[in-house]
C-alpha atoms as a PDB file:
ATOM      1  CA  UNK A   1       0.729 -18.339   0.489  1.00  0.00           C
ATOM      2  CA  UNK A   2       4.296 -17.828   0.455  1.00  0.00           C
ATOM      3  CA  UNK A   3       5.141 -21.076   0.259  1.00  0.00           C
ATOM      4  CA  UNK A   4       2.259 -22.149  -2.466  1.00  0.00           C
ATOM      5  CA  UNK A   5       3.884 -19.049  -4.759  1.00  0.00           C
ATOM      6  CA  UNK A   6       7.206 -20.815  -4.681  1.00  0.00           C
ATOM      7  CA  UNK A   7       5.394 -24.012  -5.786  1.00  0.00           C
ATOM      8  CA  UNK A   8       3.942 -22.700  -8.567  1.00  0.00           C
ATOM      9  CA  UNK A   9       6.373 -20.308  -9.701  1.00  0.00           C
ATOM     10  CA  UNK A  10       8.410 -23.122 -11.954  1.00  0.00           C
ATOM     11  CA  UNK A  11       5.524 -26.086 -11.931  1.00  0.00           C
ATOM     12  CA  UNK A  12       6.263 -26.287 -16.003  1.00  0.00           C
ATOM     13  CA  UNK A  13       9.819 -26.743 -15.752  1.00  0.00           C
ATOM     14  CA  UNK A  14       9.504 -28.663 -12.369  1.00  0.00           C
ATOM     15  CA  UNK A  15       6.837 -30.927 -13.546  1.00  0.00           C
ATOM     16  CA  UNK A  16       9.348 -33.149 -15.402  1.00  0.00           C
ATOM     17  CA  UNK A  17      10.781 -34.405 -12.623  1.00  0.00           C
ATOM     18  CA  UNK A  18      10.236 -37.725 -11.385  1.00  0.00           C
ATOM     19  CA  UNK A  19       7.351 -38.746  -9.378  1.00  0.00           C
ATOM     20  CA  UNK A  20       8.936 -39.805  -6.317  1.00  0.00           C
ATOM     21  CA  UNK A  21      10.467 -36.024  -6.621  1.00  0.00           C
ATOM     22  CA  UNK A  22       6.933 -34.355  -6.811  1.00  0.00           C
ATOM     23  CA  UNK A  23       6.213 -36.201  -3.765  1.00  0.00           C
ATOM     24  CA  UNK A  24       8.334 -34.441  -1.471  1.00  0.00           C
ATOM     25  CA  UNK A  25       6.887 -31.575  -2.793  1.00  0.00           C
ATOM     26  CA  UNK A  26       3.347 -32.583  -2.183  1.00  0.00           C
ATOM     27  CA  UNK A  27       4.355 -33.412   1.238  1.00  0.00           C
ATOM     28  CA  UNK A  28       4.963 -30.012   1.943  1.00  0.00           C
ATOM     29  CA  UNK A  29       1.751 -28.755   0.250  1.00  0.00           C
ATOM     30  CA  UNK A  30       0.181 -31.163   2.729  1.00  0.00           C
ATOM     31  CA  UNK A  31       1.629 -29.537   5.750  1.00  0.00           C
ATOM     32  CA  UNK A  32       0.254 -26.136   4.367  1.00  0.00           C
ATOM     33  CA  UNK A  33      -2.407 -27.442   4.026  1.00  0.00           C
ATOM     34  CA  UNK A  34      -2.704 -28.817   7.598  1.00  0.00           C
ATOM     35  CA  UNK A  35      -1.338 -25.283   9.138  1.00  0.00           C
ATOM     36  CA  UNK A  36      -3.902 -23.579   7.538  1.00  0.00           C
ATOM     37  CA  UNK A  37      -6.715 -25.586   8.352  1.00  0.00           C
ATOM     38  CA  UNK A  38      -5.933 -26.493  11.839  1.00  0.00           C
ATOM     39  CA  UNK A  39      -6.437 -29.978  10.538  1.00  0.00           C
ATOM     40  CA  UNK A  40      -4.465 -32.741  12.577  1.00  0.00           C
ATOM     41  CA  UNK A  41      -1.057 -34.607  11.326  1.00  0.00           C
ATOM     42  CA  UNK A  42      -3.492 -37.854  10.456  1.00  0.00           C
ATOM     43  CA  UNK A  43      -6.445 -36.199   8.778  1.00  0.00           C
ATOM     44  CA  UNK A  44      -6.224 -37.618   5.623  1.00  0.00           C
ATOM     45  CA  UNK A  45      -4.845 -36.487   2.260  1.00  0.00           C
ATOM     46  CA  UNK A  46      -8.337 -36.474   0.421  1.00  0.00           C
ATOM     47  CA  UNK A  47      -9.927 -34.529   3.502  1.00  0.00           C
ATOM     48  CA  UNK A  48      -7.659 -31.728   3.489  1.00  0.00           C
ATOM     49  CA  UNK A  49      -8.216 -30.728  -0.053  1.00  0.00           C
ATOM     50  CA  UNK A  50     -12.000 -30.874   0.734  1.00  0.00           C
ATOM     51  CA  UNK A  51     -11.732 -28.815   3.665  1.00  0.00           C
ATOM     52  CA  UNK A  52      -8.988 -25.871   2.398  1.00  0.00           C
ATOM     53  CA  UNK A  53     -10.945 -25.832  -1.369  1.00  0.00           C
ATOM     54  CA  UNK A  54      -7.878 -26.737  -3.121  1.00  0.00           C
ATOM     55  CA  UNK A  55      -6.833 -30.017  -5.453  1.00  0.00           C
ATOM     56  CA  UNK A  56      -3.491 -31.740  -5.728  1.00  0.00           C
ATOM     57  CA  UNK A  57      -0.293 -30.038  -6.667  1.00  0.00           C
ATOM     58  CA  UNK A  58      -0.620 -32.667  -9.537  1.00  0.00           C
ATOM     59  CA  UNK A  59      -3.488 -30.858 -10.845  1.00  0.00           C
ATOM     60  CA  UNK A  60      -2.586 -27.236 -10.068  1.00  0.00           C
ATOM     61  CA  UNK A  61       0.367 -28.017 -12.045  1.00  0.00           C
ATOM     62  CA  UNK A  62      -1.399 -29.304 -14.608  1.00  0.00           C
ATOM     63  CA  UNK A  63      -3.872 -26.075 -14.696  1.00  0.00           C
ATOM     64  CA  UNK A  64      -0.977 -23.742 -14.446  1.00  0.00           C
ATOM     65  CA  UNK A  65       0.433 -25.790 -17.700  1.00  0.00           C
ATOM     66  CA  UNK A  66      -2.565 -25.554 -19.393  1.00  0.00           C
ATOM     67  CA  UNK A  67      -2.899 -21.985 -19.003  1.00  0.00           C
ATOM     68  CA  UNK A  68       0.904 -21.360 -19.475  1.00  0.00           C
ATOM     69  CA  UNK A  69       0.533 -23.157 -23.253  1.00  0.00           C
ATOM     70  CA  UNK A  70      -2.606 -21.551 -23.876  1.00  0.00           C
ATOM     71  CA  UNK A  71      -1.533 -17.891 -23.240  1.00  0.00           C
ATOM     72  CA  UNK A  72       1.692 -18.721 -25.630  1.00  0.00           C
ATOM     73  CA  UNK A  73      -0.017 -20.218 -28.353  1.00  0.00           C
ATOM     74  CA  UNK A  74      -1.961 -17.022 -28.604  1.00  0.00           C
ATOM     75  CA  UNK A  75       1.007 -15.017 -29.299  1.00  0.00           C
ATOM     76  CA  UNK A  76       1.898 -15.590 -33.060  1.00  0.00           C
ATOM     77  CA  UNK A  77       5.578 -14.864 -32.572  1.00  0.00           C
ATOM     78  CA  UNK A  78       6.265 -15.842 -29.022  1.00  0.00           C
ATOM     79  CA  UNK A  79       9.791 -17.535 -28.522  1.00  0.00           C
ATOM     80  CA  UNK A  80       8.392 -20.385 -26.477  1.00  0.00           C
ATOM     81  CA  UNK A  81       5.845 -21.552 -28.616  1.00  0.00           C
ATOM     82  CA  UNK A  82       7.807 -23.979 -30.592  1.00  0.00           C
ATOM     83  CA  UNK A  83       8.436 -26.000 -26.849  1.00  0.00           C
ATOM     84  CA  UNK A  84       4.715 -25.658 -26.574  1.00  0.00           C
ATOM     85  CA  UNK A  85       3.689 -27.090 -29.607  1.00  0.00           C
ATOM     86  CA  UNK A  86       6.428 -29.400 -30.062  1.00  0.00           C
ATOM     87  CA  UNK A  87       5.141 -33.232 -30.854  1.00  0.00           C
ATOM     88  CA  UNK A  88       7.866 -34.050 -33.277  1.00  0.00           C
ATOM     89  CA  UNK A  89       9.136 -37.056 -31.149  1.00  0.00           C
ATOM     90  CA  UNK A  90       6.496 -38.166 -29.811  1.00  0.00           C
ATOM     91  CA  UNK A  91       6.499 -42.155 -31.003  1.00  0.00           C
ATOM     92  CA  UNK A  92      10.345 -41.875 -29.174  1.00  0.00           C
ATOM     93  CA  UNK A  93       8.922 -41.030 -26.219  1.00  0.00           C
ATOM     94  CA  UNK A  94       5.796 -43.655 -26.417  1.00  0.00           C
ATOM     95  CA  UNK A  95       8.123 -46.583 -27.286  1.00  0.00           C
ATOM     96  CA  UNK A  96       9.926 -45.355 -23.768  1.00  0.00           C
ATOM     97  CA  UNK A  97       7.444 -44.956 -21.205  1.00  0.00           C
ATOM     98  CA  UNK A  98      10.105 -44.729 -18.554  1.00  0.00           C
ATOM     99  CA  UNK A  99      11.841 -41.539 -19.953  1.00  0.00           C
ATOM    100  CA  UNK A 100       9.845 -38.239 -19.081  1.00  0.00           C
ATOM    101  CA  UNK A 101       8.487 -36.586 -21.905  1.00  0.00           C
ATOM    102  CA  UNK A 102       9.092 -32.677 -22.671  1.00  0.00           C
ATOM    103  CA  UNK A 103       6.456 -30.106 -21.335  1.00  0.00           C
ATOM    104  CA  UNK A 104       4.431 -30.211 -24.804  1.00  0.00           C
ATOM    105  CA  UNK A 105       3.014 -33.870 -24.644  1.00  0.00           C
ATOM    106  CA  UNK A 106       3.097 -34.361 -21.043  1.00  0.00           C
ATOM    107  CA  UNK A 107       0.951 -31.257 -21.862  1.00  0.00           C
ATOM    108  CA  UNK A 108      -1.215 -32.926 -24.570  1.00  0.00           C
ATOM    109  CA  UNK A 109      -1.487 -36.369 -23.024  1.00  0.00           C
ATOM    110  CA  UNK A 110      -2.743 -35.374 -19.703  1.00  0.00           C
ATOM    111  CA  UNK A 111      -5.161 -32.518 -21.539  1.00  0.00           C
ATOM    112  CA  UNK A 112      -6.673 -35.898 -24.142  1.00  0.00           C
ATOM    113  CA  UNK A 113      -6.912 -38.080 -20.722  1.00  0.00           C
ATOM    114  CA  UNK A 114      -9.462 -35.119 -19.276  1.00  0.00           C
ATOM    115  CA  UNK A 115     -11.195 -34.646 -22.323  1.00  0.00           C
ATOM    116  CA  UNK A 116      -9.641 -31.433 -23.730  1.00  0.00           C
ATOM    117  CA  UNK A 117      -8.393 -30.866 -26.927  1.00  0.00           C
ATOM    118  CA  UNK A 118      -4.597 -29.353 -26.856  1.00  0.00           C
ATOM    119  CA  UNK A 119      -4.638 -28.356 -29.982  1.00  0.00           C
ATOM    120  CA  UNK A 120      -7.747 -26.212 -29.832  1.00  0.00           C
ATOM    121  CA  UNK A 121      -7.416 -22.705 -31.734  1.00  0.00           C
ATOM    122  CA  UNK A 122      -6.105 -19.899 -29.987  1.00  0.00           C
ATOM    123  CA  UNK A 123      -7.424 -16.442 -30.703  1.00  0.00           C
ATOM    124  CA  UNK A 124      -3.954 -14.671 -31.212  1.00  0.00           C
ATOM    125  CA  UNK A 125      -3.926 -11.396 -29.530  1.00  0.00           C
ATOM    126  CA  UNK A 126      -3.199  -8.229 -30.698  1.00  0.00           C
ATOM    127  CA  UNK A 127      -0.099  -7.114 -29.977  1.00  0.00           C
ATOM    128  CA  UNK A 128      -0.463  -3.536 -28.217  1.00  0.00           C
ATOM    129  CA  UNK A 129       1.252  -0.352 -29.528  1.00  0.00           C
ATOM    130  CA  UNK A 130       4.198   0.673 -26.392  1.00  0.00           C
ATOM    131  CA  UNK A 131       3.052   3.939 -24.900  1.00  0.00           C
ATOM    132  CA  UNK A 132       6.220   5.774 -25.907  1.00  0.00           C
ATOM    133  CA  UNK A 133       4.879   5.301 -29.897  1.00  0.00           C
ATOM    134  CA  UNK A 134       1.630   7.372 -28.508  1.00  0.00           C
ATOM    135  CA  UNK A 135       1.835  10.758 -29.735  1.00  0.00           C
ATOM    136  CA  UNK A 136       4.334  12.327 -27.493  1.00  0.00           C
ATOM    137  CA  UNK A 137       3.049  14.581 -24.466  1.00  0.00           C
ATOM    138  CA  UNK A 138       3.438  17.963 -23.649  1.00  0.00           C
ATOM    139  CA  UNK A 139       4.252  19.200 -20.533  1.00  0.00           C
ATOM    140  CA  UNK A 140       4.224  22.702 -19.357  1.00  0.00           C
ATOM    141  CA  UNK A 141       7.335  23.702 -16.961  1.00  0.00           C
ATOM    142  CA  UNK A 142       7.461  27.119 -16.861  1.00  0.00           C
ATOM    143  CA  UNK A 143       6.661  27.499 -13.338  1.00  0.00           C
ATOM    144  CA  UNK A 144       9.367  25.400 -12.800  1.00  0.00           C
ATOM    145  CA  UNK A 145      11.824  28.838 -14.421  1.00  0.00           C
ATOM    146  CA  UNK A 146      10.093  31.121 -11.231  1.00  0.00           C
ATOM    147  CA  UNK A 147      12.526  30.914  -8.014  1.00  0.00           C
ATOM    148  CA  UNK A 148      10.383  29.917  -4.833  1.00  0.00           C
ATOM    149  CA  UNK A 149      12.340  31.941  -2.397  1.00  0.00           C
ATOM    150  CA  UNK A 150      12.704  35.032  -4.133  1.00  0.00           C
ATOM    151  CA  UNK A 151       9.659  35.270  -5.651  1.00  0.00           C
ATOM    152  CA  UNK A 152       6.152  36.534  -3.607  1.00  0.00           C
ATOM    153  CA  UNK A 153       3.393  34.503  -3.146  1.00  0.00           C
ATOM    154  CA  UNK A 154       1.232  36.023  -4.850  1.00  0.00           C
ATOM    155  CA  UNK A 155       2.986  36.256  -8.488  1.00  0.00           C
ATOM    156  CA  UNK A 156       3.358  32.396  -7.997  1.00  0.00           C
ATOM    157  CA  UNK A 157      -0.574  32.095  -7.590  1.00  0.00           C
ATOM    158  CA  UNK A 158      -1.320  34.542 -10.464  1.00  0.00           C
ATOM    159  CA  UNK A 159       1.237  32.834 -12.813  1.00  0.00           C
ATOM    160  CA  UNK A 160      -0.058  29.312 -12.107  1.00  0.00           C
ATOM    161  CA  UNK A 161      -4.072  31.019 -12.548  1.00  0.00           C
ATOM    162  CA  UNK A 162      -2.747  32.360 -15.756  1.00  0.00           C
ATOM    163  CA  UNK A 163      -1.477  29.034 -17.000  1.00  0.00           C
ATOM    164  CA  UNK A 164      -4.562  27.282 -15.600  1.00  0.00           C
ATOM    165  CA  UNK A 165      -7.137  30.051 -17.938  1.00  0.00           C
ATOM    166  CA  UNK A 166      -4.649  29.590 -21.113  1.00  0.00           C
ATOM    167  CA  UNK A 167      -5.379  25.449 -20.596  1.00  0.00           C
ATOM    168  CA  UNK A 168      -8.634  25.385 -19.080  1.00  0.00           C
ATOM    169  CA  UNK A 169      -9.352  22.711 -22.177  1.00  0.00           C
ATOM    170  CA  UNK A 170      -6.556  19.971 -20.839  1.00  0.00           C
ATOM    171  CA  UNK A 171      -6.626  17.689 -17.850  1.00  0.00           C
ATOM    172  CA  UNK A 172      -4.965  19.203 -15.015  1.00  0.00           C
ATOM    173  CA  UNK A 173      -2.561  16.598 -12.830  1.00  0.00           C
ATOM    174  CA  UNK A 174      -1.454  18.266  -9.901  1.00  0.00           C
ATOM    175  CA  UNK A 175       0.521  15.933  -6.928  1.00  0.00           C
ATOM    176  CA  UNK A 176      -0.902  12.773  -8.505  1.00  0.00           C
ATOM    177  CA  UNK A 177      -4.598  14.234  -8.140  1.00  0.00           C
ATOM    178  CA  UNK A 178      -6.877  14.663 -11.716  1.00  0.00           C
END
């Protein structure tokens, strides 16, 4: 799992290497693969994904892509939605098939090959208000003024009692607990 994380973590950037690079890396998914199962060193490639319900690090990066572009392109003003969306050289990199194209069409090209659209609408979403523009909260400290050691018991209880009657309307949080 450790391992798998590591893969993932930078598929997008990553996924423009070159394909004999991705290879090595499959390799290693492989013997993951293989650990995990308890599948032997010559089961083969096709078999493993059956038996450990996962697909080719050549799809998972693909998903993870997908997903990546689709979770920018729902936020209007996201920095990295220009890369996304980007298609502005796109006969450059047709009329070169040997030069790896940027994320955005390898994006769009593999997404058109499996039947979905890349260009679908996005429902933007809202952008959510920071809890520190809430209205601010109120906290009561005066306990906090009473001196533990030289104060009994007792007046501790019947100070906190007090403070508990005079908010009996409020949620009480005491050590975590509601």
């Amino acid at each position: 799992s450790v391992i798998r994380s590591r893969l993932d973590y930078g598929s997008s950037v990553y996924g423009s290497a070159r394909p004999s690079a991705l290879r090595m890396l499959d390799s290693i998914h492989h013997q993951g693969l293989r650990l995990s199962t308890g599948a032997f060193r010559t089961s083969p490639i096709p078999s493993l994904y059956v038996e450990s319900n996962e697909c080719s690090l050549e799809k998972r990066r693909f998903a993870l892509g997908f997903m990546y572009s689709l979770r920018i392109r729902s936020v209007p003003l996201h920095p990295s939605r220009e890369a996304v969306e980007e298609m502005r050289y796109k006969h450059t990199f047709d009329n070169k098939p040997s030069v790896i194209p940027p994320f955005s069409m390898r994006n769009a090209s593999k997404a058109d090959s499996i039947g979905l659209s890349s260009t679908m609408p996005v429902t933007p979403v809202p952008l959510a208000i920071a809890p520190w523009d809430h209205c601010l909260i109120s906290c009561d400290l005066s306990l906090t003024k009473i001196k533990k050691k030289e104060t009994p018991p007792e007046y501790i209880k019947q100070e906190f009692f007090e403070l508990q009657s005079r908010y009996s309307g409020h949620n009480s949080i005491l050590h975590g607990w509601y």
